[in-house]
Protein backbone atom coordinates (compact mmCIF):
# COMPACT_ATOMS: atom_id res chain seq x y z
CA UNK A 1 35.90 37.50 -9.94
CA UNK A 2 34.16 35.54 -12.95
CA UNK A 3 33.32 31.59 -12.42
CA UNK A 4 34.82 29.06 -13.83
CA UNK A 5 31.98 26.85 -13.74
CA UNK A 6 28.38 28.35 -12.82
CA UNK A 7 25.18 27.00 -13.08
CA UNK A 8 22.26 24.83 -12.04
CA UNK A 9 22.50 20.89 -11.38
CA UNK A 10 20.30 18.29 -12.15
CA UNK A 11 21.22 15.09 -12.88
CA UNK A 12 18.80 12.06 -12.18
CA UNK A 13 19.62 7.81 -13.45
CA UNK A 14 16.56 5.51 -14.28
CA UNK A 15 14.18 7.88 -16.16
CA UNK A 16 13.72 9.83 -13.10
CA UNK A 17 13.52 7.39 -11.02
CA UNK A 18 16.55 8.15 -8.96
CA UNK A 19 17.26 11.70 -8.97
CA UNK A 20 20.94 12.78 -7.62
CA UNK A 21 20.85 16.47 -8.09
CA UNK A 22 17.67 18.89 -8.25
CA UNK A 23 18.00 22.77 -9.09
CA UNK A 24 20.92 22.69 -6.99
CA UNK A 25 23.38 26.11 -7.57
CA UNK A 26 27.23 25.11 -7.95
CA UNK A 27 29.42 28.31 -8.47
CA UNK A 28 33.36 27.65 -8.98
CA UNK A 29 35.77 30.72 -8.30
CA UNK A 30 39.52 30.29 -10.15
CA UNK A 31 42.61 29.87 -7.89
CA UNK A 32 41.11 27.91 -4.94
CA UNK A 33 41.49 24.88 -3.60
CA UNK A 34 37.54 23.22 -2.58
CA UNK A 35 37.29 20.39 0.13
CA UNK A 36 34.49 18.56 -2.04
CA UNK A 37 32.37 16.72 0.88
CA UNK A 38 29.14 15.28 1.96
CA UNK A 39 27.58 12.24 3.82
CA UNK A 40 28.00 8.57 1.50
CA UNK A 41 25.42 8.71 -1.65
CA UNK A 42 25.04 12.00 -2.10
CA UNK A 43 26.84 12.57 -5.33
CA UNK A 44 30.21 13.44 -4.56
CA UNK A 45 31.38 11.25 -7.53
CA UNK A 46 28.88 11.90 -10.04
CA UNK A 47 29.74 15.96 -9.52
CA UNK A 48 33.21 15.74 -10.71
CA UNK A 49 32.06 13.16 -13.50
CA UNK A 50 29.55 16.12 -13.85
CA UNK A 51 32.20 18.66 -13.81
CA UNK A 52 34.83 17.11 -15.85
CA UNK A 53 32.53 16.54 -18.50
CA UNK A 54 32.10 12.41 -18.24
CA UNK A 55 28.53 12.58 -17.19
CA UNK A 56 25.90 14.83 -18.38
CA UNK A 57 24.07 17.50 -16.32
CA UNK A 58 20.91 16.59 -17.68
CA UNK A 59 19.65 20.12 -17.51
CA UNK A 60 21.87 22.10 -19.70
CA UNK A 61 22.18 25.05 -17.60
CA UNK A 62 26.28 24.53 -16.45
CA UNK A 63 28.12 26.96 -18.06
CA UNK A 64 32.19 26.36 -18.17
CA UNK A 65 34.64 28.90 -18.39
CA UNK A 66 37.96 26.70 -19.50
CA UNK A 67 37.90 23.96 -22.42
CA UNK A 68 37.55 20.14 -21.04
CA UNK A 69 41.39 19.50 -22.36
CA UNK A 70 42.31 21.56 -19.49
CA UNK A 71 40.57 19.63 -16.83
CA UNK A 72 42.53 16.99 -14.89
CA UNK A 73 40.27 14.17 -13.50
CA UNK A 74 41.46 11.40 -11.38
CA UNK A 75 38.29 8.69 -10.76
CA UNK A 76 37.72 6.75 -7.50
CA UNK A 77 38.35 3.63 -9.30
CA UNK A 78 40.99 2.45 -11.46
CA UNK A 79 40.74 2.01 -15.15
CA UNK A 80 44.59 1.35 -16.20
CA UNK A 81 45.51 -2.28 -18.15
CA UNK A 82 46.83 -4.12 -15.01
CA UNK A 83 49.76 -5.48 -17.56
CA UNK A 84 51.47 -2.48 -17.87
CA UNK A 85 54.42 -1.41 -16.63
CA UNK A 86 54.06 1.93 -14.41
CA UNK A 87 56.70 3.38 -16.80
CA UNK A 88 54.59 2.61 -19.45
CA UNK A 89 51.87 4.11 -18.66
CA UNK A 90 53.57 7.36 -18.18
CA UNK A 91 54.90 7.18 -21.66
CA UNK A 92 51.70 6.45 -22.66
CA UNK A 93 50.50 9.76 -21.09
CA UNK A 94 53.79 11.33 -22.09
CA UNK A 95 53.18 10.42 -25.88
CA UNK A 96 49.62 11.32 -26.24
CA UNK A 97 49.46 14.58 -23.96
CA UNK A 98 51.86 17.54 -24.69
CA UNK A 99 49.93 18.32 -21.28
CA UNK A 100 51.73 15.40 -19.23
CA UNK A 101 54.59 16.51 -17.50
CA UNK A 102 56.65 12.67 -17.93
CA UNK A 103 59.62 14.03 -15.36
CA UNK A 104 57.26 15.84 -12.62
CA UNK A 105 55.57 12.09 -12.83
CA UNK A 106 58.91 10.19 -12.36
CA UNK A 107 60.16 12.18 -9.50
CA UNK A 108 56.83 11.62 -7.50
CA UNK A 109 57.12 7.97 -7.88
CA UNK A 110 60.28 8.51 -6.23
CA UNK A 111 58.47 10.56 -3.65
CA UNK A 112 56.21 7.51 -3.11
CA UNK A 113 58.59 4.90 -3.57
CA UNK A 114 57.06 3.09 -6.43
CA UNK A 115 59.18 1.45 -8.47
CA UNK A 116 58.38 1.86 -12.30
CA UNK A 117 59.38 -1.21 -13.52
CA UNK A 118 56.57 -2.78 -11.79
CA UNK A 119 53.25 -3.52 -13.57
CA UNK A 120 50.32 -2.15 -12.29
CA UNK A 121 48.77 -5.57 -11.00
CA UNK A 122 51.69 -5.94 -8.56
CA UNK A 123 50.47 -2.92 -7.11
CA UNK A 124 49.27 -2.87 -3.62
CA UNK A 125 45.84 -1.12 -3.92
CA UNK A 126 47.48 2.03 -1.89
CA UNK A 127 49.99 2.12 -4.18
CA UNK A 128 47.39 2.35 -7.54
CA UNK A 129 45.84 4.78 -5.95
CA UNK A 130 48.63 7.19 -5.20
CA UNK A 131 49.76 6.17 -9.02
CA UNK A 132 46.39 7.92 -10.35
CA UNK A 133 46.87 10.40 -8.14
CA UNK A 134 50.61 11.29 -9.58
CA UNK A 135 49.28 11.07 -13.09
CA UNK A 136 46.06 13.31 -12.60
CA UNK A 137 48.70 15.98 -11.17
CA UNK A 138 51.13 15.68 -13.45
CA UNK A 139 49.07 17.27 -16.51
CA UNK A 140 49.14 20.91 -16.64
CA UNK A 141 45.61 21.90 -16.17
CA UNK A 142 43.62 24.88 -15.17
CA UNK A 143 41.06 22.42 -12.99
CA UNK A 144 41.93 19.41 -11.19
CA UNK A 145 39.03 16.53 -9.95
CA UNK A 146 40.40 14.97 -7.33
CA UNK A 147 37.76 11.73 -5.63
CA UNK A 148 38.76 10.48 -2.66
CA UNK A 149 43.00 10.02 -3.04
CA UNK A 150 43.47 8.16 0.47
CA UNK A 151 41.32 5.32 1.00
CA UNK A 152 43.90 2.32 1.03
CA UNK A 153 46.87 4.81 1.33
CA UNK A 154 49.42 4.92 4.63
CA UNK A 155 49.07 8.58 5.91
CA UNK A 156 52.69 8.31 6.07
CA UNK A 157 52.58 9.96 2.56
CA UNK A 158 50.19 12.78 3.94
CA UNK A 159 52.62 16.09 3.72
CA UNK A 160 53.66 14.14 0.08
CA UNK A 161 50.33 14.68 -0.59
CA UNK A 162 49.50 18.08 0.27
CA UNK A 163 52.93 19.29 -0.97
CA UNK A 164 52.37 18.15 -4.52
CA UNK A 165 49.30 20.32 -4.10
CA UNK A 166 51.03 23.22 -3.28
CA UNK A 167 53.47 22.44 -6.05
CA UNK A 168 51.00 22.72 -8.05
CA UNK A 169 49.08 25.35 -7.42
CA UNK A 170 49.36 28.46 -9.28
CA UNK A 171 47.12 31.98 -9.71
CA UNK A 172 45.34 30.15 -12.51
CA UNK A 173 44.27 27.11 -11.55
CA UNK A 174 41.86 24.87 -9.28
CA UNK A 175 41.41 22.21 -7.41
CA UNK A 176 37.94 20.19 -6.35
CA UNK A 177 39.02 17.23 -3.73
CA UNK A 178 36.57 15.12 -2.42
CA UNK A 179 37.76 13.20 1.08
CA UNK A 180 36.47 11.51 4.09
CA UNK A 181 40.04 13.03 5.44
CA UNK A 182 39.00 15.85 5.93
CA UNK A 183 41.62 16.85 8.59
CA UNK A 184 44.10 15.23 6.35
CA UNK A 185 43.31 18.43 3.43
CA UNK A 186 42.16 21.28 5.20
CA UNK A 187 45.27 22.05 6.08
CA UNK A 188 45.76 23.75 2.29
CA UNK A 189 42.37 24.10 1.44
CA UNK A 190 40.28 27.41 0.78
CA UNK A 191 36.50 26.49 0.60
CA UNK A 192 34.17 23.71 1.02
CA UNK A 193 31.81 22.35 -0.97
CA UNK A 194 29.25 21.02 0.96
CA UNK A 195 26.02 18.87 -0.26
CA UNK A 196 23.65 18.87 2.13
CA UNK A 197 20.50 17.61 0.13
CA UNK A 198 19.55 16.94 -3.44
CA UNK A 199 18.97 20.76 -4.32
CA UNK A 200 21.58 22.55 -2.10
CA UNK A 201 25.32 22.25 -2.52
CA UNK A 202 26.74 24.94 -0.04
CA UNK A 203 29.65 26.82 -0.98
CA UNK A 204 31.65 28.07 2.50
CA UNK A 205 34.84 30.28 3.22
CA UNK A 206 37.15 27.96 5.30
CA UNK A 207 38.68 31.00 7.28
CA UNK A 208 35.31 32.37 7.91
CA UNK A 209 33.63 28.89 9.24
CA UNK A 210 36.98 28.81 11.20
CA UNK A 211 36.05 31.97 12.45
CA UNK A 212 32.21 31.49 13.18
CA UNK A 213 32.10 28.04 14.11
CA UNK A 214 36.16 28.20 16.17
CA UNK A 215 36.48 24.65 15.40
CA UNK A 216 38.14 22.78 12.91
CA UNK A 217 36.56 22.03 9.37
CA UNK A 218 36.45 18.32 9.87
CA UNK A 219 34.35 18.76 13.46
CA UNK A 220 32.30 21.35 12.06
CA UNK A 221 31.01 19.57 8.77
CA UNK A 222 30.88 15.82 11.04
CA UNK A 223 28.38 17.95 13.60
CA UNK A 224 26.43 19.56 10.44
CA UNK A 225 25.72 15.43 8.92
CA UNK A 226 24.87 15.14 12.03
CA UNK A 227 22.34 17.23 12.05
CA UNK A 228 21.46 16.50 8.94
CA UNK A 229 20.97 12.92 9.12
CA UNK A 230 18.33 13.79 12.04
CA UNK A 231 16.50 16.13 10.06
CA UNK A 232 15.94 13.76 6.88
């Protein structure tokens, strides 16, 4: 099956002072769904910046398979004009992106009881993040970026969550989702993406660690930073 991304990362801040990723192999399959994890400061983020083409991989050796207009990216921190109305900012989307699917977007605010007449500052912090969470899912794209949907979020809305997922999900497209909660995605996910170090982001079979390991993926990647933390 050919990649949809495949290459070699290296991407380092302060003229090489700080170096985030070294020679480290990332392969991406189509029509999967990746669990995108790894202990705090290890470059989660700056991956799917890397990957959705908003920071550069500053060895050229990334090779993408689908054009950037079809990759979906949804930040860990919001960037919307807090003035806006929510339905607003969906016709905003709606008028700029032939992409944006404006009725897929209203009926999840409905899922997630958000009223659109609201502006974004009257928000609860849960609720803005669950609002760039509709929006990133509501463009039809062959990749979705996904970092970190649930911090601030009441895991009431988990099955909402994973359902719009599943919605979503077609033979042609992917998703990259990095969590702390873990337990909370694994339930519809296919693979991991694990950084372990600078130069190794590990690329595991869910089923098969299942299988190997017979514990869940949330115990068996906790016991593996584990480990690692007492090995660096």
């Amino acid at each position: 099956m050919e990649h949809i991304i495949k290459g070699v990362l290296h991407k380092t801040y302060g003229d090489e002072m700080h170096v985030v990723f070294r020679h480290a192999k990332i392969e991406i399959l189509p029509n999967e769904i990746y669990l995108l994890v790894g202990r705090n400061g290890m470059g989660k983020s700056t991956l799917l910046k890397i990957l959705a083409h908003i920071e550069n991989n500053h060895r050229d050796t990334l090779k993408w398979q689908i054009p950037q207009e079809e990759i979906s990216y949804m930040p860990s921190h919001l960037a919307y004009y807090n003035y806006m109305k929510v339905e607003t900012l969906l016709a905003f989307y709606h008028d700029t992106s032939l992409r944006f699917n404006h009725a897929c977007a209203l009926k999840h605010l409905t899922s997630f009881q958000i009223d659109p007449k609201k502006k974004v500052q009257q928000l609860s912090d849960g609720q803005k993040k669950i609002l760039s969470y509709i929006i990133a899912l509501s463009f039809d794209a062959k990749l979705y970026l996904i970092d970190e949907p649930f911090p601030n979020v009441d895991l009431v809305f988990d099955q909402t969550f994973r359902k719009m997922i599943l919605s979503q999900k077609n033979e042609e497209n992917t998703f990259i989702i990095s969590t702390h909660q873990i337990s909370e995605f694994e339930k519809v996910a296919s693979k991991i993406i694990f950084i372990k170090s600078k130069n190794d982001c590990e690329i595991l079979d869910i089923e098969q660690v299942r299988l190997d390991y017979q514990e869940s993926i949330e115990s068996y990647v906790k016991s593996e930073m584990k480990r690692l933390s007492h090995e660096t």
